[in-house]
N, C-alpha and C. Protein backbone atom coordinates (compact mmCIF):
# COMPACT_ATOMS: atom_id res chain seq x y z
N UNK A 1 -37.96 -22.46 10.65
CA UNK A 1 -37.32 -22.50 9.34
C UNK A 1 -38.26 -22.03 8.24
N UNK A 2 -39.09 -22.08 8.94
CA UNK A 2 -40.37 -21.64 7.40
C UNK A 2 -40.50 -20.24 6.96
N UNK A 3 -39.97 -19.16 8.06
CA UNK A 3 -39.81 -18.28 7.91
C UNK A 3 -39.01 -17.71 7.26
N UNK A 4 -37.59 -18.38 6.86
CA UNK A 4 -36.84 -17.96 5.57
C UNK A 4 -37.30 -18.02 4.68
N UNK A 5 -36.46 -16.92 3.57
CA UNK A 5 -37.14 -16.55 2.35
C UNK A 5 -35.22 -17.15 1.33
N UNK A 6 -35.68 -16.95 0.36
CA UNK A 6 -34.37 -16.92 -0.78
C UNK A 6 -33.79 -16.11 -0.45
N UNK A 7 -34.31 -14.76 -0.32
CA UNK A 7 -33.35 -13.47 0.22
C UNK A 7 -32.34 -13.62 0.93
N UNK A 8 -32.54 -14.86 2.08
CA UNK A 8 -31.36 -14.69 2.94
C UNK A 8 -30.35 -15.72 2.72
N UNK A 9 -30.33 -16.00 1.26
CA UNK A 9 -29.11 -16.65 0.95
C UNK A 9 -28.39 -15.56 -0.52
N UNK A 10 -29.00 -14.42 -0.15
CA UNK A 10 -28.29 -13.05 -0.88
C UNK A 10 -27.70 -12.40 -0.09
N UNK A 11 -28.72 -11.93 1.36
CA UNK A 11 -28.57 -11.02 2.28
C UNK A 11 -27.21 -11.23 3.07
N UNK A 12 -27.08 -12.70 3.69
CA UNK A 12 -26.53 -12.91 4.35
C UNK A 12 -25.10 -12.98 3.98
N UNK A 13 -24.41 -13.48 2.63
CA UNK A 13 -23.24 -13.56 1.81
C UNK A 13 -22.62 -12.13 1.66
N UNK A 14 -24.00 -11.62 1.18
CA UNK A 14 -23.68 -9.86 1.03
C UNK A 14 -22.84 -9.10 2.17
N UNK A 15 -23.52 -9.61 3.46
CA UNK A 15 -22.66 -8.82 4.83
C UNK A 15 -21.94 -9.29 5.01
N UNK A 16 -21.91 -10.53 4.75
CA UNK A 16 -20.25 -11.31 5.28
C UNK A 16 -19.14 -10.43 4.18
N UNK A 17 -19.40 -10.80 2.80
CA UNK A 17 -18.37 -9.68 2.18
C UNK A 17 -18.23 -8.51 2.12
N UNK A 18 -19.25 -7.91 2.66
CA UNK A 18 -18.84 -6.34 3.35
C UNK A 18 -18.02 -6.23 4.36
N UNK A 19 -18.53 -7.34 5.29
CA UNK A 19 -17.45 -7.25 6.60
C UNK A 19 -15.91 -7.49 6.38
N UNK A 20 -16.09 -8.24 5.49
CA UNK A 20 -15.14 -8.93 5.09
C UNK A 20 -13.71 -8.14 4.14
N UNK A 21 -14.61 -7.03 3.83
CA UNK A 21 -14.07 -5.70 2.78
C UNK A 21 -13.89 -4.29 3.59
N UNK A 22 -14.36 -4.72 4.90
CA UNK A 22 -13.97 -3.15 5.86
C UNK A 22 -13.17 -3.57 6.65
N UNK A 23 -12.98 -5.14 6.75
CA UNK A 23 -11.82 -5.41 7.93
C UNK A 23 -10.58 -5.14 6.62
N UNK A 24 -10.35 -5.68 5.74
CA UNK A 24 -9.45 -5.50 4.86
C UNK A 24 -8.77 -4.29 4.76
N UNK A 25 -9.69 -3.27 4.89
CA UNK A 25 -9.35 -1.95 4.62
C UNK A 25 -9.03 -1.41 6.01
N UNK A 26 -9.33 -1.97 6.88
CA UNK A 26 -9.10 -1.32 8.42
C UNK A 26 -7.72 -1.95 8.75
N UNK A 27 -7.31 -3.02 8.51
CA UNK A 27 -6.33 -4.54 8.29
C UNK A 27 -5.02 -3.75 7.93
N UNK A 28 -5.35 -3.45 6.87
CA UNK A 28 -4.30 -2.74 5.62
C UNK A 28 -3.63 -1.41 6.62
N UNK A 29 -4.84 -0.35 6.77
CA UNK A 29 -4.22 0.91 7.38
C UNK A 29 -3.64 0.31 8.56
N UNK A 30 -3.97 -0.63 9.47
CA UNK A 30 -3.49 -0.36 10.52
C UNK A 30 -2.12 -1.03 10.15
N UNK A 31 -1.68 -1.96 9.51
CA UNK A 31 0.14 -2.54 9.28
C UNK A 31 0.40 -1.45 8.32
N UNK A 32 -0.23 -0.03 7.68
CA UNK A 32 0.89 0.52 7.01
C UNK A 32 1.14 1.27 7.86
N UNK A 33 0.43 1.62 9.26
CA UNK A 33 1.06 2.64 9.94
C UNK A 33 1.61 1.78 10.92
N UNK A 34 1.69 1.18 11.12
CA UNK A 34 2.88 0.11 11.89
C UNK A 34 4.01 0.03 11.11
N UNK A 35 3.80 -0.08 10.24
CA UNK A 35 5.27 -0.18 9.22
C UNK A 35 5.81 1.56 9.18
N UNK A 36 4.76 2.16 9.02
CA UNK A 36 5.28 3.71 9.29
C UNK A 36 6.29 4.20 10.45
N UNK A 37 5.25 3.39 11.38
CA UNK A 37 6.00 3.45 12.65
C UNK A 37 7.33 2.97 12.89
N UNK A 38 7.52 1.74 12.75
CA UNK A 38 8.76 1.37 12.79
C UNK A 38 10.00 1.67 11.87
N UNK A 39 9.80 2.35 10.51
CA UNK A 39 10.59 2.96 10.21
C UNK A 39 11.09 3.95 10.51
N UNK A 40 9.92 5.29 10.80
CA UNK A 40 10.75 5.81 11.99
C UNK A 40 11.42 5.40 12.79
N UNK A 41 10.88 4.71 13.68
CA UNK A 41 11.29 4.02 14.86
C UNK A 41 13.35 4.13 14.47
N UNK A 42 13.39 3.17 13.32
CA UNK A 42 14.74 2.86 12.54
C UNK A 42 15.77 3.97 12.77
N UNK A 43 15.04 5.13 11.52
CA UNK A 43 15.38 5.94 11.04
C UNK A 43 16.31 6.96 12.55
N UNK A 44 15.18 7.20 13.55
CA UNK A 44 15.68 7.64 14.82
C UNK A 44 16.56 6.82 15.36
N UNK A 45 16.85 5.53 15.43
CA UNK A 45 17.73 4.98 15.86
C UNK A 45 19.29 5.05 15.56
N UNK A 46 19.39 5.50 14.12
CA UNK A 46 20.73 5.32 12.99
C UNK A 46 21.01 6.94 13.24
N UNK A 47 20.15 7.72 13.64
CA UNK A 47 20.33 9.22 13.26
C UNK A 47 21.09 9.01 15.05
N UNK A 48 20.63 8.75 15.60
CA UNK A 48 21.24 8.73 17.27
C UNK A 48 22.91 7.96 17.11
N UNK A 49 22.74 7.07 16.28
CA UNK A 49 24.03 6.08 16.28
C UNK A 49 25.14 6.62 15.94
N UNK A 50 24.52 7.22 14.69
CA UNK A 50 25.78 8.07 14.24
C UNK A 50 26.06 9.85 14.62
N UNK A 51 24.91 10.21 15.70
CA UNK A 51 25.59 11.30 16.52
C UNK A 51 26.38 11.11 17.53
N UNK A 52 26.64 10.15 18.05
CA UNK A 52 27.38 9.40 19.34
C UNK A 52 28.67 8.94 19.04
């Protein structure tokens, strides 16, 4: 324990909210292209429904 410094009650907060700010952003894209997806998904479904 003697080997900590103050720093690593900067350092360590710092990466957690980085991590914390690239999952967000990785989080985000991946449900808008899920949501992308499944609207297609929709969209092809209604376009089939009403050719039949």
């Amino acid at each position: 324990m003697a080997g900590m410094t103050s720093s690593h009650f900067i350092f360590i907060p710092a990466v957690l909210l980085i991590g914390v700010v690239i999952g967000w952003v990785l989080g985000s894209r991946a449900a808008r292209d899920a949501f992308a997806i499944e609207l297609k998904r929709r969209e092809e479904r209604a376009s089939r429904k009403n050719s039949s």
